[in-house]
C-alpha atoms as a PDB file:
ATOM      1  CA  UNK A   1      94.354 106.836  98.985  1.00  0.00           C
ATOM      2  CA  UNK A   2      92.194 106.607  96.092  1.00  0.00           C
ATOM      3  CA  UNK A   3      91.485 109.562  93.529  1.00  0.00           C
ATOM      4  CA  UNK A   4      88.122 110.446  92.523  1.00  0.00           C
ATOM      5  CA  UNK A   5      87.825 113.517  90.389  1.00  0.00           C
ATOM      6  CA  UNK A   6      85.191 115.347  90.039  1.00  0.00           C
ATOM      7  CA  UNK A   7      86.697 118.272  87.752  1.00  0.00           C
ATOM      8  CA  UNK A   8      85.992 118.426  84.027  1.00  0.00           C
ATOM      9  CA  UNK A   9      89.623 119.009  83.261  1.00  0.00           C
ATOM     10  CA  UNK A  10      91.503 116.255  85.062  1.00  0.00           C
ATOM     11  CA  UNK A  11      95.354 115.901  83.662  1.00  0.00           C
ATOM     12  CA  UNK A  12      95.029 112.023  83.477  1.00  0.00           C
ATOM     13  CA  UNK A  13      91.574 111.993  81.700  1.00  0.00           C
ATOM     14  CA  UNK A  14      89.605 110.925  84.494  1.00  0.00           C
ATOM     15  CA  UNK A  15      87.224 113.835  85.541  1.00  0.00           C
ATOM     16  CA  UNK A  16      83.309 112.860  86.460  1.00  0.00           C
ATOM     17  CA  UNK A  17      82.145 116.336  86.809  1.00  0.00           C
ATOM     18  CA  UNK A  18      78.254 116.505  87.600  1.00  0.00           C
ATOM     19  CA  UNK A  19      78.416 112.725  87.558  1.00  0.00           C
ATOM     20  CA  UNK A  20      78.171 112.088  91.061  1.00  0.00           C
ATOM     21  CA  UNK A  21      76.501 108.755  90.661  1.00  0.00           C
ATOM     22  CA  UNK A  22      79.091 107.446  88.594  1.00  0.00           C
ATOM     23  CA  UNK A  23      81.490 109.087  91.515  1.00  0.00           C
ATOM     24  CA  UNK A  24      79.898 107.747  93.900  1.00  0.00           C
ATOM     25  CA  UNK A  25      80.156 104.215  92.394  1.00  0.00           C
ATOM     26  CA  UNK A  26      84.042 104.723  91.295  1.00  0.00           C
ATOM     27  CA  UNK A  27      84.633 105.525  94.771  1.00  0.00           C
ATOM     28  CA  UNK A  28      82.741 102.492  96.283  1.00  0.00           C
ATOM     29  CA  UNK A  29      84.570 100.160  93.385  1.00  0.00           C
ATOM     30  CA  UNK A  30      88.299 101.724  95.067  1.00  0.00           C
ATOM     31  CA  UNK A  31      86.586 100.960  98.738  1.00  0.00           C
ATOM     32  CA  UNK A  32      86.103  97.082  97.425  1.00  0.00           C
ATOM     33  CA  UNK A  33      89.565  97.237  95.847  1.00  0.00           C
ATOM     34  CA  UNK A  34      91.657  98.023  99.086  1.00  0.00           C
ATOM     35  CA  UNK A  35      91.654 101.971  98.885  1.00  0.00           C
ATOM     36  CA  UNK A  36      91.953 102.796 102.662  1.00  0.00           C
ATOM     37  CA  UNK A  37      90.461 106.183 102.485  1.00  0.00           C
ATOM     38  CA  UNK A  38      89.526 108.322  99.354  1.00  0.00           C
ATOM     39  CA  UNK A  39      90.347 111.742  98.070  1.00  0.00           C
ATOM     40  CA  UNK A  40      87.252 113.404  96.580  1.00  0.00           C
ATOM     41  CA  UNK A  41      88.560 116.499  94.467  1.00  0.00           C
ATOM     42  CA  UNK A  42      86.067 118.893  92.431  1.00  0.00           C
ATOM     43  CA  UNK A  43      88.943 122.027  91.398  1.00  0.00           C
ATOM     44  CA  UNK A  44      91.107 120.829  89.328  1.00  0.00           C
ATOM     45  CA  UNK A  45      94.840 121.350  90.321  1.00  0.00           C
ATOM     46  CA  UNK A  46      96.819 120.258  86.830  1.00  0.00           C
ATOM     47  CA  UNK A  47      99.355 122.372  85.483  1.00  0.00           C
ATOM     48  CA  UNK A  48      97.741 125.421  83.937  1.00  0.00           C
ATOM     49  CA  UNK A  49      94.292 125.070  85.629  1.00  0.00           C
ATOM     50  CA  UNK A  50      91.866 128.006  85.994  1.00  0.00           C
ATOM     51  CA  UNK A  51      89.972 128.275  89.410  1.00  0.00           C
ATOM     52  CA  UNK A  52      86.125 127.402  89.869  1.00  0.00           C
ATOM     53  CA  UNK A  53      84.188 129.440  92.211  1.00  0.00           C
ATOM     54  CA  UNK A  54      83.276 127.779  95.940  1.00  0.00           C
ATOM     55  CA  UNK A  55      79.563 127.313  94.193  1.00  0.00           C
ATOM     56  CA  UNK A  56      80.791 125.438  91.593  1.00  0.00           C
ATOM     57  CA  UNK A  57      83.161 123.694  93.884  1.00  0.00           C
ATOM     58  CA  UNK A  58      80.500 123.027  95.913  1.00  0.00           C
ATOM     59  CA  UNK A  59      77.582 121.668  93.573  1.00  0.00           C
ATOM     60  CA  UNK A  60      79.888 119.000  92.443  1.00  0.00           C
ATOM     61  CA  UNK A  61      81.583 117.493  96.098  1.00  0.00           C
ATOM     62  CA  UNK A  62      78.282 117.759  98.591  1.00  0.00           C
ATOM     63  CA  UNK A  63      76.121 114.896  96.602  1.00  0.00           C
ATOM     64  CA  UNK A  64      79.582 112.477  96.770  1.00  0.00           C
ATOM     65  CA  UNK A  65      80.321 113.117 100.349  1.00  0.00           C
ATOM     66  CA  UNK A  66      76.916 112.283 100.995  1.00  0.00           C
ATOM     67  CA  UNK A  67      76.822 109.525  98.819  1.00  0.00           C
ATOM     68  CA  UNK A  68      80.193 107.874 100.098  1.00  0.00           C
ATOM     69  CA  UNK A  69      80.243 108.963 103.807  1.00  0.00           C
ATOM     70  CA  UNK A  70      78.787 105.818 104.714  1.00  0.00           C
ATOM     71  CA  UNK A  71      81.355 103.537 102.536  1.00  0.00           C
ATOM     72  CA  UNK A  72      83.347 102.680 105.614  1.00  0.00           C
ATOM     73  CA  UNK A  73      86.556 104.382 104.976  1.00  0.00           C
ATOM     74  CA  UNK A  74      87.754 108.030 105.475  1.00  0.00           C
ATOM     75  CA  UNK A  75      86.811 110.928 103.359  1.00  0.00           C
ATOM     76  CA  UNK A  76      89.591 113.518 102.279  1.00  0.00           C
ATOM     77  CA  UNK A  77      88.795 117.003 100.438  1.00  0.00           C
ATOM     78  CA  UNK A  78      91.223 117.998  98.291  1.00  0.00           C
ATOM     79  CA  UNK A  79      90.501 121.511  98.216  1.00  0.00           C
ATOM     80  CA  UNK A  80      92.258 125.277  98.499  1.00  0.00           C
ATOM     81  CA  UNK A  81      89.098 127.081  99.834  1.00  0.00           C
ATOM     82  CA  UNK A  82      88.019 127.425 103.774  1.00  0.00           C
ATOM     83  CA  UNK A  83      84.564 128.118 103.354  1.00  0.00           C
ATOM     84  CA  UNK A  84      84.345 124.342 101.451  1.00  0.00           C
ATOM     85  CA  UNK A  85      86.893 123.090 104.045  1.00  0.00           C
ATOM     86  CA  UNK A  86      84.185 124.024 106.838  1.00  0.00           C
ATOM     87  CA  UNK A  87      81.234 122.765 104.351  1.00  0.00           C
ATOM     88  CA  UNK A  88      83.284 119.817 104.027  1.00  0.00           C
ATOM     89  CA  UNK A  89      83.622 119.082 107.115  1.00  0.00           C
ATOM     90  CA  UNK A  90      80.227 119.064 108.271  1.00  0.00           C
ATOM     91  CA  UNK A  91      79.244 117.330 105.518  1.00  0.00           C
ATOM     92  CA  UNK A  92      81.878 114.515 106.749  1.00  0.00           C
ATOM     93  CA  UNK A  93      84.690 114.365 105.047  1.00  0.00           C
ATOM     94  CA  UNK A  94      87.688 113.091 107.490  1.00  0.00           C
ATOM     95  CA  UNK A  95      90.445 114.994 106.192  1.00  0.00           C
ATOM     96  CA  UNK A  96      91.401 117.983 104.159  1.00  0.00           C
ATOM     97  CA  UNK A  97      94.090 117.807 101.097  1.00  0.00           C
ATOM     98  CA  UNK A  98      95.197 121.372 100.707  1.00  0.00           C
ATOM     99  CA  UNK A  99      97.683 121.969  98.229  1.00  0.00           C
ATOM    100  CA  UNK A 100      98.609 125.762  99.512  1.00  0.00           C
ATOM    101  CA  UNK A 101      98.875 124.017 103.148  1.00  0.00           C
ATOM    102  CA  UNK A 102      96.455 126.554 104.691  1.00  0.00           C
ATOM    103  CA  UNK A 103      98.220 129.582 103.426  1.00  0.00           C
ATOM    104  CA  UNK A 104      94.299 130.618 102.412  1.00  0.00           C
ATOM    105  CA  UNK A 105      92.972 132.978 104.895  1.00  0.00           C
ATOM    106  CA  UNK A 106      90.850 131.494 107.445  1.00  0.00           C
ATOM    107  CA  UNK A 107      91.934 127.842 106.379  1.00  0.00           C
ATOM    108  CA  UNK A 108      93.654 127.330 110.268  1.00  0.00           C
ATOM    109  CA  UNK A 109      90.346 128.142 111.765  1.00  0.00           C
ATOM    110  CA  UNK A 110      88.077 126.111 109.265  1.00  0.00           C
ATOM    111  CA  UNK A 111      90.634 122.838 110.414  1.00  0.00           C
ATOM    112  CA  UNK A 112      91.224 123.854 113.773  1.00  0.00           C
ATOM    113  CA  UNK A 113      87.095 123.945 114.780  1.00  0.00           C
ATOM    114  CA  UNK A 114      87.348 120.235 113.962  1.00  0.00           C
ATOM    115  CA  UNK A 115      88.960 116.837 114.591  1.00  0.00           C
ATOM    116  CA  UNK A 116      89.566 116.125 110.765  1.00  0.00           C
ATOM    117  CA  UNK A 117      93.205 115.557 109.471  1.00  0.00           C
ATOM    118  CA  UNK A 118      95.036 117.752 107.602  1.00  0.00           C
ATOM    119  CA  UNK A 119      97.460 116.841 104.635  1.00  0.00           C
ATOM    120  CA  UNK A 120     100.087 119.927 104.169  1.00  0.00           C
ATOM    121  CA  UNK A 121     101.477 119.961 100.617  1.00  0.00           C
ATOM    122  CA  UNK A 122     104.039 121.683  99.370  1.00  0.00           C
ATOM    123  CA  UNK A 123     103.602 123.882  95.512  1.00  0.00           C
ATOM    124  CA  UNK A 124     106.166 126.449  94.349  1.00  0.00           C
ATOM    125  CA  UNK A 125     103.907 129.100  92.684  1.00  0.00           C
ATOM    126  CA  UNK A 126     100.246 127.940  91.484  1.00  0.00           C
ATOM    127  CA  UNK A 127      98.416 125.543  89.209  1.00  0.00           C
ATOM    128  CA  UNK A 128      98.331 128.452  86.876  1.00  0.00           C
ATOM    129  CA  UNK A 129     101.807 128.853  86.460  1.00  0.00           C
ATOM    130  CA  UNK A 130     103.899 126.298  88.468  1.00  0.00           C
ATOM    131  CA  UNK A 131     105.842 124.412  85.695  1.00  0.00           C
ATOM    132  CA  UNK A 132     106.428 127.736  83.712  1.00  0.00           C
ATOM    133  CA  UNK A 133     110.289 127.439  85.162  1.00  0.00           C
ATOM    134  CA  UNK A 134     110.396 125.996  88.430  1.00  0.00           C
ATOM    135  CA  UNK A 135     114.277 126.783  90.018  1.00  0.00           C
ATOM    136  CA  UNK A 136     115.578 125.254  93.186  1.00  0.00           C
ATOM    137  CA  UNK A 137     119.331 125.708  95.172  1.00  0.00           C
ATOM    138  CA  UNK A 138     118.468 122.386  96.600  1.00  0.00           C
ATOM    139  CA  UNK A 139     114.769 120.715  96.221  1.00  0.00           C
ATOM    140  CA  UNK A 140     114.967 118.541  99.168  1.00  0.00           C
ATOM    141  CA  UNK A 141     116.146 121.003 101.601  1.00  0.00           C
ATOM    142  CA  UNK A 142     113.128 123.942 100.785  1.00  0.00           C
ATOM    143  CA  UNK A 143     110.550 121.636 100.395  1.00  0.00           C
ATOM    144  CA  UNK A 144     111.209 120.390 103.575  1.00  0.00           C
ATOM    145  CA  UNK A 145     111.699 123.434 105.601  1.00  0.00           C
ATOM    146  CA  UNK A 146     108.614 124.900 104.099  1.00  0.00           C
ATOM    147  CA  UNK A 147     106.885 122.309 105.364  1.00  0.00           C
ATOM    148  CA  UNK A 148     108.538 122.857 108.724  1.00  0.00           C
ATOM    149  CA  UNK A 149     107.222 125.912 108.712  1.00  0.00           C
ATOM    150  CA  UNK A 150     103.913 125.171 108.218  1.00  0.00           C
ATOM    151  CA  UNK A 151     103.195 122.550 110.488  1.00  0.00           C
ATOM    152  CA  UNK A 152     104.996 124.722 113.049  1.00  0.00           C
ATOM    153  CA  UNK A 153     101.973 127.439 111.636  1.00  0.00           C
ATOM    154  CA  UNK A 154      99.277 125.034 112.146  1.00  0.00           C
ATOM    155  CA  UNK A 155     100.458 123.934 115.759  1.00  0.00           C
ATOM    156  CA  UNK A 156     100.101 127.545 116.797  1.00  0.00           C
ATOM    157  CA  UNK A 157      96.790 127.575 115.562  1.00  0.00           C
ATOM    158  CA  UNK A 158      95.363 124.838 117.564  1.00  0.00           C
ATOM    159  CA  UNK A 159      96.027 121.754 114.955  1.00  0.00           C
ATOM    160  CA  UNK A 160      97.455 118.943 116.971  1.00  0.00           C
ATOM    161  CA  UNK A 161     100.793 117.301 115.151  1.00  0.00           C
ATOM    162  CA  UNK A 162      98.809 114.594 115.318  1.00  0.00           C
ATOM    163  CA  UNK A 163      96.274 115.485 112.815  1.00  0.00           C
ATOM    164  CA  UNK A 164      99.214 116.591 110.359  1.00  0.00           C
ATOM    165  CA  UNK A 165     100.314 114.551 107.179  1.00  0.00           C
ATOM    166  CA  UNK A 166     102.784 116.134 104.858  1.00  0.00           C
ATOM    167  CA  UNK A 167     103.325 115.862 101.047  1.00  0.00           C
ATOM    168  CA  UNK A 168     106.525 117.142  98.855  1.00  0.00           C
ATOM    169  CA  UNK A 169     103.713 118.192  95.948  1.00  0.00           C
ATOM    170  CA  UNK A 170     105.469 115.471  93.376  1.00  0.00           C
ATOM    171  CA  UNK A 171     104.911 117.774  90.208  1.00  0.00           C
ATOM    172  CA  UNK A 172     103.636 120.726  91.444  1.00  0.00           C
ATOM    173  CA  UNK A 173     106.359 123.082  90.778  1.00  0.00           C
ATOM    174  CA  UNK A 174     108.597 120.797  89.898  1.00  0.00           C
ATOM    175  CA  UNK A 175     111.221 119.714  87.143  1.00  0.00           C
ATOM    176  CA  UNK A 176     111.878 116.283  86.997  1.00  0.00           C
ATOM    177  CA  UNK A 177     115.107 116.518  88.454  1.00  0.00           C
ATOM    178  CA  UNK A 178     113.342 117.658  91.189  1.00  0.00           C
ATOM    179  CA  UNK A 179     110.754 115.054  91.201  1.00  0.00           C
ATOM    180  CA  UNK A 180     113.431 112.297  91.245  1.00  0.00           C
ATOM    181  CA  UNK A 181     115.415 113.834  94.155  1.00  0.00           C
ATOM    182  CA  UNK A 182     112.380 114.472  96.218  1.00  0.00           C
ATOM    183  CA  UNK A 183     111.674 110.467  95.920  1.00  0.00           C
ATOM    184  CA  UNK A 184     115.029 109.798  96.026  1.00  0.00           C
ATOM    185  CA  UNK A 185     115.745 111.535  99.542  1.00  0.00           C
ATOM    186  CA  UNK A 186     111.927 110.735 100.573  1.00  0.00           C
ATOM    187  CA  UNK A 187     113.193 109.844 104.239  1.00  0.00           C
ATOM    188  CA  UNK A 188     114.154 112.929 104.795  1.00  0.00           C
ATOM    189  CA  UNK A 189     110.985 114.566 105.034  1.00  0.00           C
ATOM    190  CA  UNK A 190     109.925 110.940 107.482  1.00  0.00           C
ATOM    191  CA  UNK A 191     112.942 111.594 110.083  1.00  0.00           C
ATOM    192  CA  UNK A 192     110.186 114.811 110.982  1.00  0.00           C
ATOM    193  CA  UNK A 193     108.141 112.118 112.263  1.00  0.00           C
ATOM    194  CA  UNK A 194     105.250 112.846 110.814  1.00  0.00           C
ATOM    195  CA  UNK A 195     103.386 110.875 108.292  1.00  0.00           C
ATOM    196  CA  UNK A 196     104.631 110.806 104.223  1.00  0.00           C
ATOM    197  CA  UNK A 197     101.892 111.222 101.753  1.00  0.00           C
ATOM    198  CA  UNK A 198     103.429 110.797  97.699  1.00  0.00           C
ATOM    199  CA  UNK A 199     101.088 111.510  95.003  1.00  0.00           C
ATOM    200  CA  UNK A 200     103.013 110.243  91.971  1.00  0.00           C
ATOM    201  CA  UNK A 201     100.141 108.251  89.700  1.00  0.00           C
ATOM    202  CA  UNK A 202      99.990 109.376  86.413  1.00  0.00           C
ATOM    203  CA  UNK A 203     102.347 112.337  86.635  1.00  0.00           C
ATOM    204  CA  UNK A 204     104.011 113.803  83.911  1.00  0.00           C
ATOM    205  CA  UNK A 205     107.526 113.067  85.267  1.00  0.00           C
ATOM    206  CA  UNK A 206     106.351 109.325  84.022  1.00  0.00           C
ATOM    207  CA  UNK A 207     105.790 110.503  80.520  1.00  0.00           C
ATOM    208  CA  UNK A 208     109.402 112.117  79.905  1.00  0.00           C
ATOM    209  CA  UNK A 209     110.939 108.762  81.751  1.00  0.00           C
ATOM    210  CA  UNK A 210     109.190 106.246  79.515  1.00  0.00           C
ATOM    211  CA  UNK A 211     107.659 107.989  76.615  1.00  0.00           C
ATOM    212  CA  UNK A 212     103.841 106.807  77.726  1.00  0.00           C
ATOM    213  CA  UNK A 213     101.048 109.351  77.483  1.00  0.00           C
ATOM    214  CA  UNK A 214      98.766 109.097  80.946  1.00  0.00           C
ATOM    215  CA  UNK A 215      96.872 105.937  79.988  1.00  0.00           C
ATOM    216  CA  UNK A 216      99.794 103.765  80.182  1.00  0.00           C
ATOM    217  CA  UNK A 217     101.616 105.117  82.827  1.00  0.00           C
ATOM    218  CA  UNK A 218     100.139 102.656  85.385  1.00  0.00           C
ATOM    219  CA  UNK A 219     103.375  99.909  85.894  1.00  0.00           C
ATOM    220  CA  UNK A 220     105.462 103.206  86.293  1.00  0.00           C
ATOM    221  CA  UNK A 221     103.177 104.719  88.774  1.00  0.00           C
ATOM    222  CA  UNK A 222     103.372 101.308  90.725  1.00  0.00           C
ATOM    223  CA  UNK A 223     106.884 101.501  90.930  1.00  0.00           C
ATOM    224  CA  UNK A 224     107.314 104.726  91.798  1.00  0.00           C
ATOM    225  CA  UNK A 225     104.516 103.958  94.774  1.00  0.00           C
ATOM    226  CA  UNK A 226     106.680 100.777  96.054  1.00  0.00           C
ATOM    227  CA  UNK A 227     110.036 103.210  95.646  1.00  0.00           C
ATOM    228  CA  UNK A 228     107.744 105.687  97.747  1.00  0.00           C
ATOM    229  CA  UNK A 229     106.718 103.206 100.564  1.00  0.00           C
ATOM    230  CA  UNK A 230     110.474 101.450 100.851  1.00  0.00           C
ATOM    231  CA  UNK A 231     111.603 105.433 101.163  1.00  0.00           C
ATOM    232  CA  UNK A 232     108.939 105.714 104.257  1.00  0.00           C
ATOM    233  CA  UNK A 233     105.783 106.960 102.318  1.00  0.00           C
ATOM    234  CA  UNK A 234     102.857 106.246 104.903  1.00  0.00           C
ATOM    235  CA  UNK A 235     100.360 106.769 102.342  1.00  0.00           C
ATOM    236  CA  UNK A 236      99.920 106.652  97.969  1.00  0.00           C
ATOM    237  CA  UNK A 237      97.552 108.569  96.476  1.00  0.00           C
ATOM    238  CA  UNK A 238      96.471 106.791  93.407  1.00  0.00           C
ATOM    239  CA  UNK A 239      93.935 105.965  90.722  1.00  0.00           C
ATOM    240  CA  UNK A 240      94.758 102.243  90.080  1.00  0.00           C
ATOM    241  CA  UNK A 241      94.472 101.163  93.584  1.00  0.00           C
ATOM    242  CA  UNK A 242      93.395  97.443  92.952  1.00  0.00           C
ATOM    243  CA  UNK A 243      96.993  97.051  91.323  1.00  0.00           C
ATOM    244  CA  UNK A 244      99.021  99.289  93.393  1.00  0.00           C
ATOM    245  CA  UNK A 245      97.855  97.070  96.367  1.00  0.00           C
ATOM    246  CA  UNK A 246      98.459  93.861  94.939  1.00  0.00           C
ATOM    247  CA  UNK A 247     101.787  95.190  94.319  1.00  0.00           C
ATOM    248  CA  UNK A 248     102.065  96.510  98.081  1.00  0.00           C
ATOM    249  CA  UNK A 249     100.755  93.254  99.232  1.00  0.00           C
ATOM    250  CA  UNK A 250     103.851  91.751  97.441  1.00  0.00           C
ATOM    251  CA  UNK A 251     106.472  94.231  98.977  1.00  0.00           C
ATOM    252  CA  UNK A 252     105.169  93.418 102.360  1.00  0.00           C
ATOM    253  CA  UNK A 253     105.183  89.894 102.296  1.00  0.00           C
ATOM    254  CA  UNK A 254     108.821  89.582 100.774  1.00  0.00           C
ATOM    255  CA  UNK A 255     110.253  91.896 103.316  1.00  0.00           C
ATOM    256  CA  UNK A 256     108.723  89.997 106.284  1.00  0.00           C
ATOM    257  CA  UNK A 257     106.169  92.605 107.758  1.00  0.00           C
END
């Protein structure tokens, strides 16, 4: 899954908001470099990020759906907001990246009218405020029961399981303690059967491990993205995607598959 960000306030430095030719481009570059579907974001979701109205929201993702909904490759919205999950959607974007997991109201029925996919994340607290003092008994277990909990939720409101991804929310919420246990016991969010998106590129945890800011963080993020798939990971989300798939590519072939 390739990034492109169309905030002005991206945490790794990477925002093209009201660029959506150069977005549009960036995301047809990933499409060439072996992305297999892209995750077009326009509200920024760092730590400590105000919200943008559904307007704003809005002006920035409708010109690069349009411009990249004929790139041959699935379109996901990364977005909090029903009203520009249903835009979204008929616009035709593929999927929908929520990081509250359709806690919004009226995010079930904005899904549900579709066929899109829907990736479930999990966030203790909100952008806002999430890394103020995030506190777990155990990590692996509540981030995997709530997102029990909310697939059971979106079954009961018409979402097939087969439409659901899930994602622990690497860094949102989170110490790094809790990062590392999260990848560490990654399989135990796969034994629900459903597939294992990791967003790790970039993240903070990367920073306090090797001492990099975000601009060289990318051999860490590729090993944290191989550690991710071996765990069960079905899909990365990433912004170096020509190197995180040569690096895949590698994985694959030495194991055999």
């Amino acid at each position: 899954m390739g990034i492109v960000n169309l905030t002005d306030d991206s945490f790794s430095g990477d925002g093209l908001r009201g660029q959506a030719l150069k977005a549009i481009a960036h995301g047809l570059r990933m499409a060439e470099e072996g992305a297999d579907l892209l995750d077009l974001g326009a509200e920024s979701s760092r730590p400590g990020a105000e919200p943008v109205s559904e307007q704003q929201e809005m002006d920035r993702l409708l010109p690069v759906i349009e411009g990249l909904r004929e790139c041959g490759i699935p379109l996901s919205v990364d977005t909090v907001k029903p009203g520009i999950m249903s835009v979204a959607l008929s616009a035709g974007a593929d999927m929908i990246n929520d990081i509250f997991a359709l806690q919004a109201p009226g995010a079930f029925e904005a899904v549900a009218a579709s066929n899109a996919a829907v990736c479930l994340m999990h966030m203790q607290g909100e952008p806002r405020t999430m890394q103020s003092d995030p506190r777990y008994g155990d990590v692996v277990t509540e981030v995997a029961s709530f997102l029990d909990s909310r697939v059971a939720a979106c079954m009961a409101a018409g979402i097939d399981k087969n439409r659901i991804v899930i994602d622990p929310g690497f860094g949102f919420g989170k110490t790094l303690a809790h990062n590392l246990a999260l990848l560490r016991h990654l399989d135990r969010l796969v034994r629900s059967g459903l597939p294992v998106l990791a967003g790790l590129s970039r993240k903070s945890m990367f920073g306090l491990i090797t001492g990099h800011p975000i601009g060289d963080r990318m051999p860490a993020s590729i090993a944290a993205a191989l550690l991710a798939v071996q765990r069960g990971a079905a899909m990365v989300r990433v912004h170096d995607v020509a190197a995180t798939r040569d690096a895949l590519l590698v994985m694959k072939a030495i194991e055999g598959n």
